[in-house]
Protein backbone atom coordinates (compact mmCIF):
# COMPACT_ATOMS: atom_id res chain seq x y z
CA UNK A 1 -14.15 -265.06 -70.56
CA UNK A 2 -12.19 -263.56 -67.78
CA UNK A 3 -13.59 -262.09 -64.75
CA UNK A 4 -12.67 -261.02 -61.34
CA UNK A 5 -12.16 -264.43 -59.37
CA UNK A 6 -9.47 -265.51 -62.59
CA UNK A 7 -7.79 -262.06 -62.19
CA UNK A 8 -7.01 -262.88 -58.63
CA UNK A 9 -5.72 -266.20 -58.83
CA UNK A 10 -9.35 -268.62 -58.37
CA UNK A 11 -10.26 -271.17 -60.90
CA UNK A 12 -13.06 -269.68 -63.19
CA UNK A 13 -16.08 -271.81 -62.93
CA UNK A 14 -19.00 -272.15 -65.48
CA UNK A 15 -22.22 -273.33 -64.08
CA UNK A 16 -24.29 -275.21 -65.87
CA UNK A 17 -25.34 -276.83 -62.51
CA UNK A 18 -28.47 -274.29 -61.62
CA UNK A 19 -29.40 -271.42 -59.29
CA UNK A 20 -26.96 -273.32 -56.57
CA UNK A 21 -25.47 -271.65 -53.41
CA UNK A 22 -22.56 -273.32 -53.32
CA UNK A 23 -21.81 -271.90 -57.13
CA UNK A 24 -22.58 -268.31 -55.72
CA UNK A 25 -26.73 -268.84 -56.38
CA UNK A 26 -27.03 -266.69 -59.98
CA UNK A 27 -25.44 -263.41 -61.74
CA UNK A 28 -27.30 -260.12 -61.25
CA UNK A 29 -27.92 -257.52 -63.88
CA UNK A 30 -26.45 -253.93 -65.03
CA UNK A 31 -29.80 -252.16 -63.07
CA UNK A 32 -29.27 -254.54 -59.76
CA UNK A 33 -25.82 -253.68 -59.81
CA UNK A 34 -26.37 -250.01 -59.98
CA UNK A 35 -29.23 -249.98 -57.22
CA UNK A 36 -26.81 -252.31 -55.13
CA UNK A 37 -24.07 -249.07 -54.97
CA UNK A 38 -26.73 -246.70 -55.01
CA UNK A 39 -28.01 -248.28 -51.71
CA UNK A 40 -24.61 -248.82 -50.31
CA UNK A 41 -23.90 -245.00 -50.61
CA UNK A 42 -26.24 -243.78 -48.77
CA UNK A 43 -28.07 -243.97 -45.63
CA UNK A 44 -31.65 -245.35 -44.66
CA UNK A 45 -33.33 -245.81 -41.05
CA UNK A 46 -33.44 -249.88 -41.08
CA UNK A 47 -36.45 -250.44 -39.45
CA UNK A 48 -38.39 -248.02 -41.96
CA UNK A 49 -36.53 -249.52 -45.24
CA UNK A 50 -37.86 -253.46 -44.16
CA UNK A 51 -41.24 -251.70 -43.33
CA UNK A 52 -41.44 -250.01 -47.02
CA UNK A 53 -39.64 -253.31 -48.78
CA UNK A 54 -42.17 -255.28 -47.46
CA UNK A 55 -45.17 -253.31 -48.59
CA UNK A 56 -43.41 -253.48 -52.09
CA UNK A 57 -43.36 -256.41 -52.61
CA UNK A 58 -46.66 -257.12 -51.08
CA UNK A 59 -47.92 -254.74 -54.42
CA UNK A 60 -45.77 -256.59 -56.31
CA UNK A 61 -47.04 -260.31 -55.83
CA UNK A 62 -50.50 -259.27 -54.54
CA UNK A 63 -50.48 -260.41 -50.85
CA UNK A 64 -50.52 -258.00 -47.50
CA UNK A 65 -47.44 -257.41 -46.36
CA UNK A 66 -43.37 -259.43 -46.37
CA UNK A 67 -40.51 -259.29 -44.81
CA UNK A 68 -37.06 -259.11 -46.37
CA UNK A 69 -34.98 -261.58 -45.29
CA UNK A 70 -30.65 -262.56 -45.75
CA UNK A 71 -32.15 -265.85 -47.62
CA UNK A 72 -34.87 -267.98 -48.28
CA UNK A 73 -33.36 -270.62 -45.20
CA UNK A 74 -33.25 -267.83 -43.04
CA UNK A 75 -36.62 -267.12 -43.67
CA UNK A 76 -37.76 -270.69 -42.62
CA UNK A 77 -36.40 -270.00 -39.26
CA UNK A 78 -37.81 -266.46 -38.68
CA UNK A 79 -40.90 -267.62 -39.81
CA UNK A 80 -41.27 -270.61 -36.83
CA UNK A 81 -39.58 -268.11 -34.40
CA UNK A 82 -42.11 -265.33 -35.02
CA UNK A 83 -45.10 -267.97 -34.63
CA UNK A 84 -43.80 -268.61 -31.46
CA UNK A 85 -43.03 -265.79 -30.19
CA UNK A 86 -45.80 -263.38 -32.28
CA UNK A 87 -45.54 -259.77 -30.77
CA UNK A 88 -44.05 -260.16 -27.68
CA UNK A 89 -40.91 -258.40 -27.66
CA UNK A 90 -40.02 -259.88 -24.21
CA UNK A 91 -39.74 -263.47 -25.38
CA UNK A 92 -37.96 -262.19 -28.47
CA UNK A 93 -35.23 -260.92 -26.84
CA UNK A 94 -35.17 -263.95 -24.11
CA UNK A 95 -35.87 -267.13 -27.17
CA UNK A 96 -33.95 -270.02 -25.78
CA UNK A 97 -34.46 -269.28 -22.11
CA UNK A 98 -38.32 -269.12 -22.77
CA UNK A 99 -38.02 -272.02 -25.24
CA UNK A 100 -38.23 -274.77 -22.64
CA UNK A 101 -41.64 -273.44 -20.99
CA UNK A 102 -43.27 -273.24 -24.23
CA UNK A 103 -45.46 -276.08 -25.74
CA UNK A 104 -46.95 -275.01 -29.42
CA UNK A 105 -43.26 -275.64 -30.94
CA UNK A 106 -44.45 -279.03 -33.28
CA UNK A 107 -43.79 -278.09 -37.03
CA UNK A 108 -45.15 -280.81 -39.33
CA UNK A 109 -42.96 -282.22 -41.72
CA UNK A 110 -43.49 -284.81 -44.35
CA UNK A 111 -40.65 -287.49 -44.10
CA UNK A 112 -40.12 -287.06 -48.04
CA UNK A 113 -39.39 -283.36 -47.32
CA UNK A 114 -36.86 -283.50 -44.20
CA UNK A 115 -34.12 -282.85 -47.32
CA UNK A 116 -30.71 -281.66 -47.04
CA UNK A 117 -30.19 -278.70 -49.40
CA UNK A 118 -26.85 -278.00 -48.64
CA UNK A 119 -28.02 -277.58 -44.81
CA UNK A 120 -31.32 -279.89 -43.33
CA UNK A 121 -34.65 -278.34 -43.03
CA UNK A 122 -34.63 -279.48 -40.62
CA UNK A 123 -32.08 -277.15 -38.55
CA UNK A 124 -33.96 -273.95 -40.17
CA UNK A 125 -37.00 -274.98 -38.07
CA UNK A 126 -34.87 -275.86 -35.26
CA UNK A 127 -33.08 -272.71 -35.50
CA UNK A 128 -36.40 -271.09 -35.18
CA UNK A 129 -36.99 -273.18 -31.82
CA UNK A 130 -38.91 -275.21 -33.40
CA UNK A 131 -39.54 -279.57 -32.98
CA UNK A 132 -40.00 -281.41 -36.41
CA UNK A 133 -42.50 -283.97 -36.41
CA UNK A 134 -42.23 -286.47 -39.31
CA UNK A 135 -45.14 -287.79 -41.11
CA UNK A 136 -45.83 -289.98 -43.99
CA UNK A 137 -42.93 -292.17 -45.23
CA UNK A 138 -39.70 -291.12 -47.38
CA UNK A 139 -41.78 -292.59 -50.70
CA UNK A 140 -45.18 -291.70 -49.65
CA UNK A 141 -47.78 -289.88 -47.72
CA UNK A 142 -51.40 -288.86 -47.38
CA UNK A 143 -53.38 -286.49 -46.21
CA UNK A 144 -54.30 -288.10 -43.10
CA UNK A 145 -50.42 -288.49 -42.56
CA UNK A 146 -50.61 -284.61 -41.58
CA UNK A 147 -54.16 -284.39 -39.81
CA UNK A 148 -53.58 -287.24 -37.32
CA UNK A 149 -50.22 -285.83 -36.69
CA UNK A 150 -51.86 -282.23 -35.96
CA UNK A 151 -52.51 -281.04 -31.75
CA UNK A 152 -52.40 -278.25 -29.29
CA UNK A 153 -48.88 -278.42 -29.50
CA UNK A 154 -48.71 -278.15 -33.27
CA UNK A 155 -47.55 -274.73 -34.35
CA UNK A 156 -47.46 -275.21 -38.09
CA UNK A 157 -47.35 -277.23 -41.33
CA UNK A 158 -43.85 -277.15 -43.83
CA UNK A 159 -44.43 -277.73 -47.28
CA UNK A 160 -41.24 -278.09 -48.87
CA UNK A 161 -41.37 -277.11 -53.17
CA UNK A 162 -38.39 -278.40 -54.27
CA UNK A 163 -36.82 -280.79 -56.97
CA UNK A 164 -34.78 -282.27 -53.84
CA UNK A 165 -37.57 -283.47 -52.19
CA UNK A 166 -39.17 -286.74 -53.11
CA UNK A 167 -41.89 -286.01 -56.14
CA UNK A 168 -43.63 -289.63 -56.20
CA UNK A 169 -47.11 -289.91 -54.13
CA UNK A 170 -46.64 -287.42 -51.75
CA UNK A 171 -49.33 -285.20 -51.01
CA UNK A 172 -49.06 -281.86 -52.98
CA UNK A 173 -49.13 -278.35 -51.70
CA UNK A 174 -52.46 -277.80 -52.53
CA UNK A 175 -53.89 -280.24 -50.86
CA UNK A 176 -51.75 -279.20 -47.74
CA UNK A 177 -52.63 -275.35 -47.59
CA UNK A 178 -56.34 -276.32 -47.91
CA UNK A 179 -55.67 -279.16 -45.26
CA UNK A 180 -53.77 -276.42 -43.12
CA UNK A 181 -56.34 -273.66 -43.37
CA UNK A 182 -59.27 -276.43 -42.59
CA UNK A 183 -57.25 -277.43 -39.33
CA UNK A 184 -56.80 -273.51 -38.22
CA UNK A 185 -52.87 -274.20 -38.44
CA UNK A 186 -50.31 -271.73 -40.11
CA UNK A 187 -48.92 -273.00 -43.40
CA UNK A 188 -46.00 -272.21 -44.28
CA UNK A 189 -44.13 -273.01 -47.81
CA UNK A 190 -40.53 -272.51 -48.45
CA UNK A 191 -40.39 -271.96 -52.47
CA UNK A 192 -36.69 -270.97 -52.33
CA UNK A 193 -36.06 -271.68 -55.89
CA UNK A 194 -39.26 -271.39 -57.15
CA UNK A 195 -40.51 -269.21 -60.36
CA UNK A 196 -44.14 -268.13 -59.12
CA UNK A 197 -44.36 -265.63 -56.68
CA UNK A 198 -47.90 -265.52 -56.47
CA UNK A 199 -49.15 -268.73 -56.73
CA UNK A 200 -48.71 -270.18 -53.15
CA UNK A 201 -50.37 -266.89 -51.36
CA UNK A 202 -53.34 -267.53 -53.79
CA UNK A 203 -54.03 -271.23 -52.61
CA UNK A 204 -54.14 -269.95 -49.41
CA UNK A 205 -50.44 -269.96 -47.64
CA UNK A 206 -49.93 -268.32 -44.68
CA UNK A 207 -45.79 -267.24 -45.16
CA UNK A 208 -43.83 -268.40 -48.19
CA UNK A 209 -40.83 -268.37 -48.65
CA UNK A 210 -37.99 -267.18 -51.16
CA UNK A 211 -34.92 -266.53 -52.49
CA UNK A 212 -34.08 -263.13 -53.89
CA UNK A 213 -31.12 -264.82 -55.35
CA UNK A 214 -32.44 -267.95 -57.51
CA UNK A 215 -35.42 -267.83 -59.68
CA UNK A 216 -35.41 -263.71 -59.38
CA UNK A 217 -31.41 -263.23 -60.00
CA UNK A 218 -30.95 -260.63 -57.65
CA UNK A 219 -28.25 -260.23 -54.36
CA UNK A 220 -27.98 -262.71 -51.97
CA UNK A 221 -31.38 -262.22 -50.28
CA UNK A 222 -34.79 -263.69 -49.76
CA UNK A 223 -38.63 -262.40 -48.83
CA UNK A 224 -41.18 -264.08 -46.63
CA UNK A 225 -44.79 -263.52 -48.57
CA UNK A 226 -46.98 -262.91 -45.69
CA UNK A 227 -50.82 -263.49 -45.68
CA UNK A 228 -51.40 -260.06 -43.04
CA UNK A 229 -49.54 -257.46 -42.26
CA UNK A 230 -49.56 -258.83 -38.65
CA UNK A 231 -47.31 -261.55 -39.48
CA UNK A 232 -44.58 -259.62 -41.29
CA UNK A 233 -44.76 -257.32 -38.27
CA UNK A 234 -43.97 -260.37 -35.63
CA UNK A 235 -41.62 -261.96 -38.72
CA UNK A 236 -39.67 -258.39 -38.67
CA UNK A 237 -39.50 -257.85 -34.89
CA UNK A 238 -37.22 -260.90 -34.81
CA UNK A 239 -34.43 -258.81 -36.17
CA UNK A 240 -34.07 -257.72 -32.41
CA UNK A 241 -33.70 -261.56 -31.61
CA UNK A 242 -32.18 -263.81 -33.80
CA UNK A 243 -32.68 -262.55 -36.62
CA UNK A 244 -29.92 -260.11 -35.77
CA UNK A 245 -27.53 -262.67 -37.32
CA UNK A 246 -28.92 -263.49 -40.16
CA UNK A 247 -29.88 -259.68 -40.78
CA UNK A 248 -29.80 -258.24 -44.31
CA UNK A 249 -28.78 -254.88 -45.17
CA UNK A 250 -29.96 -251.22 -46.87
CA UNK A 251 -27.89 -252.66 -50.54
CA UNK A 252 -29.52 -256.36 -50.48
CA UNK A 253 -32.76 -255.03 -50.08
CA UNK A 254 -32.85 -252.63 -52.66
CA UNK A 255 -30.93 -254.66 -54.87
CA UNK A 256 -33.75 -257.38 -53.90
CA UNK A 257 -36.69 -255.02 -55.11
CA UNK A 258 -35.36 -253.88 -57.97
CA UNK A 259 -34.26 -257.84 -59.16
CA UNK A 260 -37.86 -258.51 -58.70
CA UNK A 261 -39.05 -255.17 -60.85
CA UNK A 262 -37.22 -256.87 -64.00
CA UNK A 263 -38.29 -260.37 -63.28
CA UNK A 264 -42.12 -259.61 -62.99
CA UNK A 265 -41.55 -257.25 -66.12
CA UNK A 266 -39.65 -259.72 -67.84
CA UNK A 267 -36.31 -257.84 -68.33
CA UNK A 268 -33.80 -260.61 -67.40
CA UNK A 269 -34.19 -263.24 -69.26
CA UNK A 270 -31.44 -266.25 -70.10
CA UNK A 271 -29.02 -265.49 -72.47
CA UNK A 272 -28.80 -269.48 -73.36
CA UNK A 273 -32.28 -270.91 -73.58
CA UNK A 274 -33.95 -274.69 -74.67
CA UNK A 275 -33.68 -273.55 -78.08
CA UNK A 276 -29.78 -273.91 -77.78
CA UNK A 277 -29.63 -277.17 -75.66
CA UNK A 278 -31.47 -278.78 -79.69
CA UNK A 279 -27.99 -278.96 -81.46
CA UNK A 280 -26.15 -278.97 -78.61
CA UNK A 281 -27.78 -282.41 -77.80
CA UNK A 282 -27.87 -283.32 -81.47
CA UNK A 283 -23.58 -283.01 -81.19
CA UNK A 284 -23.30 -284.99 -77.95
CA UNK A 285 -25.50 -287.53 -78.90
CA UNK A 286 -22.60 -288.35 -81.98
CA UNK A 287 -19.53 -288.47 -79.24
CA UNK A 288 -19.13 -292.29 -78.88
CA UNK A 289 -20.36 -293.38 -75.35
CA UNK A 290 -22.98 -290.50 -74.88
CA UNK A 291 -26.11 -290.50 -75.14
CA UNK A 292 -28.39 -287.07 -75.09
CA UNK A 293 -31.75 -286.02 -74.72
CA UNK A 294 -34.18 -282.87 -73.70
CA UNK A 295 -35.82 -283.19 -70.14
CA UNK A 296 -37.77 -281.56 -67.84
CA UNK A 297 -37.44 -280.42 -64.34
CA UNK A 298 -38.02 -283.13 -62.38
CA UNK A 299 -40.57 -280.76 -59.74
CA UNK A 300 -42.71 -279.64 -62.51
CA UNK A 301 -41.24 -276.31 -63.58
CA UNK A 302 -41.12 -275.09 -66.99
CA UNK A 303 -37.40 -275.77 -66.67
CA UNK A 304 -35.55 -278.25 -69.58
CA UNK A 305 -32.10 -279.41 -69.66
CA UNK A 306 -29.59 -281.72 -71.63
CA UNK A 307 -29.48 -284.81 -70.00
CA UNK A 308 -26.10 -286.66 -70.69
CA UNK A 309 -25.55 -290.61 -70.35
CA UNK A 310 -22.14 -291.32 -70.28
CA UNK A 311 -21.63 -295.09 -71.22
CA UNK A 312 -17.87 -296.32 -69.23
CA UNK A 313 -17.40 -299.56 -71.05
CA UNK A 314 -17.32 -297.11 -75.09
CA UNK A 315 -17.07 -293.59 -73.62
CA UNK A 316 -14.25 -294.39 -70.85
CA UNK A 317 -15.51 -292.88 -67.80
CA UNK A 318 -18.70 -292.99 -66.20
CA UNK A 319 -20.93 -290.12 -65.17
CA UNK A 320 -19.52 -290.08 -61.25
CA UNK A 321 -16.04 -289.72 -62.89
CA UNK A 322 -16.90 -287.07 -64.88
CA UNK A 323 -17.86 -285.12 -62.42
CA UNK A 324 -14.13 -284.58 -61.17
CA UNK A 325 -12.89 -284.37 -65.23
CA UNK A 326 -15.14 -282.06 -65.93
CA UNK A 327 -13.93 -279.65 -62.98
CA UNK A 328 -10.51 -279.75 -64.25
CA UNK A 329 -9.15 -277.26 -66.73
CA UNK A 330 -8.97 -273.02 -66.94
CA UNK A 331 -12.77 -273.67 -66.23
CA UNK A 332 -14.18 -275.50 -64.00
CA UNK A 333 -17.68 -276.83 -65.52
CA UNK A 334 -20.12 -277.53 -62.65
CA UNK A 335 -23.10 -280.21 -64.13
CA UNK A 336 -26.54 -281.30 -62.33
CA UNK A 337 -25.07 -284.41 -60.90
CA UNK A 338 -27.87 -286.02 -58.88
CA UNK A 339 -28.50 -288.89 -60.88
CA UNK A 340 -24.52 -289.05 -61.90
CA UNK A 341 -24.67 -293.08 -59.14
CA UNK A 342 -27.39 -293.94 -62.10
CA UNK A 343 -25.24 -293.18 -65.18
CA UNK A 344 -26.14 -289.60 -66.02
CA UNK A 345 -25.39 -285.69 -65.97
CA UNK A 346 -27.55 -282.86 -66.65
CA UNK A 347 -26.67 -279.18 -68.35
CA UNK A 348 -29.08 -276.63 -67.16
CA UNK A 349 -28.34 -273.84 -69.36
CA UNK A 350 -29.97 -271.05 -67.29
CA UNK A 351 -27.17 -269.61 -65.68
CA UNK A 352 -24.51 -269.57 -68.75
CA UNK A 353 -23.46 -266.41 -69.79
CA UNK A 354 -23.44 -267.16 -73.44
CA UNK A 355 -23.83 -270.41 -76.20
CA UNK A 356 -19.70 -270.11 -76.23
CA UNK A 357 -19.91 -271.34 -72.90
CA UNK A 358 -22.61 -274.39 -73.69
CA UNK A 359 -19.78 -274.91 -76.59
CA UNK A 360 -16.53 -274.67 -74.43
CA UNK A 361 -18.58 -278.21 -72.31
CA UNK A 362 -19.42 -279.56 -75.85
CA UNK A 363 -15.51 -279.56 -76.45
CA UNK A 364 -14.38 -280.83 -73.20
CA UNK A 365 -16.77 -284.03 -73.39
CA UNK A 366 -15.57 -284.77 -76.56
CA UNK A 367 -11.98 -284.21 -75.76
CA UNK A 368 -12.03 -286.55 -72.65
CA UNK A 369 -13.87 -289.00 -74.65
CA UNK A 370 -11.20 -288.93 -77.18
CA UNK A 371 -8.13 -289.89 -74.38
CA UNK A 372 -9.90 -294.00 -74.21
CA UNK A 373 -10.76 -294.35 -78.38
């Protein structure tokens, strides 16, 4: 299991964490790889590639038009910036001195959304000059949370789809888009991680957004799905304003197109599936201390792991210390450690390259385990 980041001196990491930036996101396939240098090798006019990319993928996921983007964040904040600033090149080029004479700015934001995902949502709509306005309560909100909180100054609604936000009676994104599109305001949906690339455009959304890099497995890149063609246009035009810096190039969005050819055709699938987590539970569950069992994404997805329970007082450490253990070692194993303060670990076994790998963490919990009996 050796690869280029052991050759040159890093520790080699297996992730069994999930699609996660700070673990490098996902792995991309033999055909992304190839398009990546294919792209790199040759020359394109920019502002002609975005134009065709987003048309592609438009076909693809049956909306209008997109617009590629460096990342699924990045695409939060072109999205508010090109709302304000629509086609006016002027303002574009000027942002942050016009900022201060402009009004429409208020993004709505539901309270149990304003998440930190390894950077706050926050500072994507800020970054995008826009002003958050909180609604509804960090373990609730309604409907009317959003509509009373709606002006002349409001310039859109952020639905956040993500298994970091809280789940428990918020008010879904269905009811939002059709709340949004009742109210005339743009809705806007960032679905970074998310497996559907169709299914927010069809309720209605007016730019969603995603990673190329997560669900789809390709380069580091994202995609705004745009409802017209109109805003893609405005949404592209802010690569001569800030988008500049957060620009992707000719390789990322090829590599991006041709990532989401084999996911839509079902070509990449992964290599270690539910079917393996069965015995590998069924082992763990006999380790004194640990307890394991099959669960499901905690947003809804058709996603199941192996959630561990690691009992101090029998086992010998708890889940927050195993965390570090686990890290230690030729590999570093990486684990779903949000509810680690509560007792527990998860193993999400999309991004393993192989059942040796789901193995090689069997052996290393039972080995720790073994240093307190």
């Amino acid at each position: 299991m050796e690869n280029i980041y052991g050759k040159n001196g890093l520790q080699k990491v297996i992730n069994a964490s999930g699609r996660m930036t700070k673990l490098g996101v996902s792995t991309i396939s033999k055909g992304v790889g190839e398009t990546l240098v294919d792209a790199a090798s040759n020359y394109i006019l920019i502002d002609s590639l975005y134009e065709f990319a987003g048309k592609k993928i438009g076909e693809m996921i049956g909306c209008e038009d997109a617009c590629v983007t460096s990342s699924a964040s990045a695409g939060i904040a072109l999205s508010v910036a090109s709302l304000i600033c629509r086609d006016n090149l002027s303002m574009v080029h000027h942002f942050f001195d016009e900022l201060p004479r402009i009004s429409r700015r208020e993004v709505v934001l539901l309270k149990g959304h304003n998440v930190d995902f390894g950077a706050p949502v926050a500072e994507m709509i800020q970054l995008g000059g826009g002003k958050v306005v909180e609604v509804g309560y960090a373990n609730g909100s309604k409907p009317e949370d959003i509509e009373h909180a709606v002006n002349e100054n409001t310039l859109a609604v952020l639905f956040v789809k993500s298994h970091h936000c809280v789940q428990k009676d918020m008010v879904d994104v269905e009811e939002t888009v059709k709340l949004s599109n009742r109210l005339k305001v743009p809705c806007i949906i960032d679905a970074a991680a998310e497996e559907d690339l169709s299914r927010y455009m069809a309720m209605g959304a007016d730019m969603v957004c995603y990673s190329g890099a997560k669900a789809i497995e390709g380069p580091t890149s994202g995609f705004v799905a745009c409802r017209t063609t109109e805003l893609a246009a405005n949404m592209r035009l802010q690569y001569k304003g800030i988008g500049r810096a957060m620009k992707i190039g000719k390789e990322g969005t090829m590599g991006l197109l041709q990532a989401m050819k084999e996911y839509l055709g079902g070509e990449h699938r992964p290599v270690v599936t539910k079917e393996h987590l069965v015995p590998f539970i069924e082992k763990i569950d006999q380790i004194p201390g640990c307890d394991a069992v099959l669960v499901q994404d905690e947003a809804g997805r058709e996603i199941y792991r192996a959630k561990i329970t690691f009992h101090k007082e029998t086992y010998g450490y708890s889940a927050k210390e195993m965390i570090s253990r686990l890290q230690e070692g030729e590999f570093a194993v990486y684990t779903r450690d949000y509810q680690a303060n509560i007792g527990s670990l998860a193993i999400d076994p999309r991004p393993l390259h192989s059942p040796e790998e789901l193995e090689y963490i069997y052996e290393r919990i039972s080995e720790i385990g073994k240093e307190h009996q």
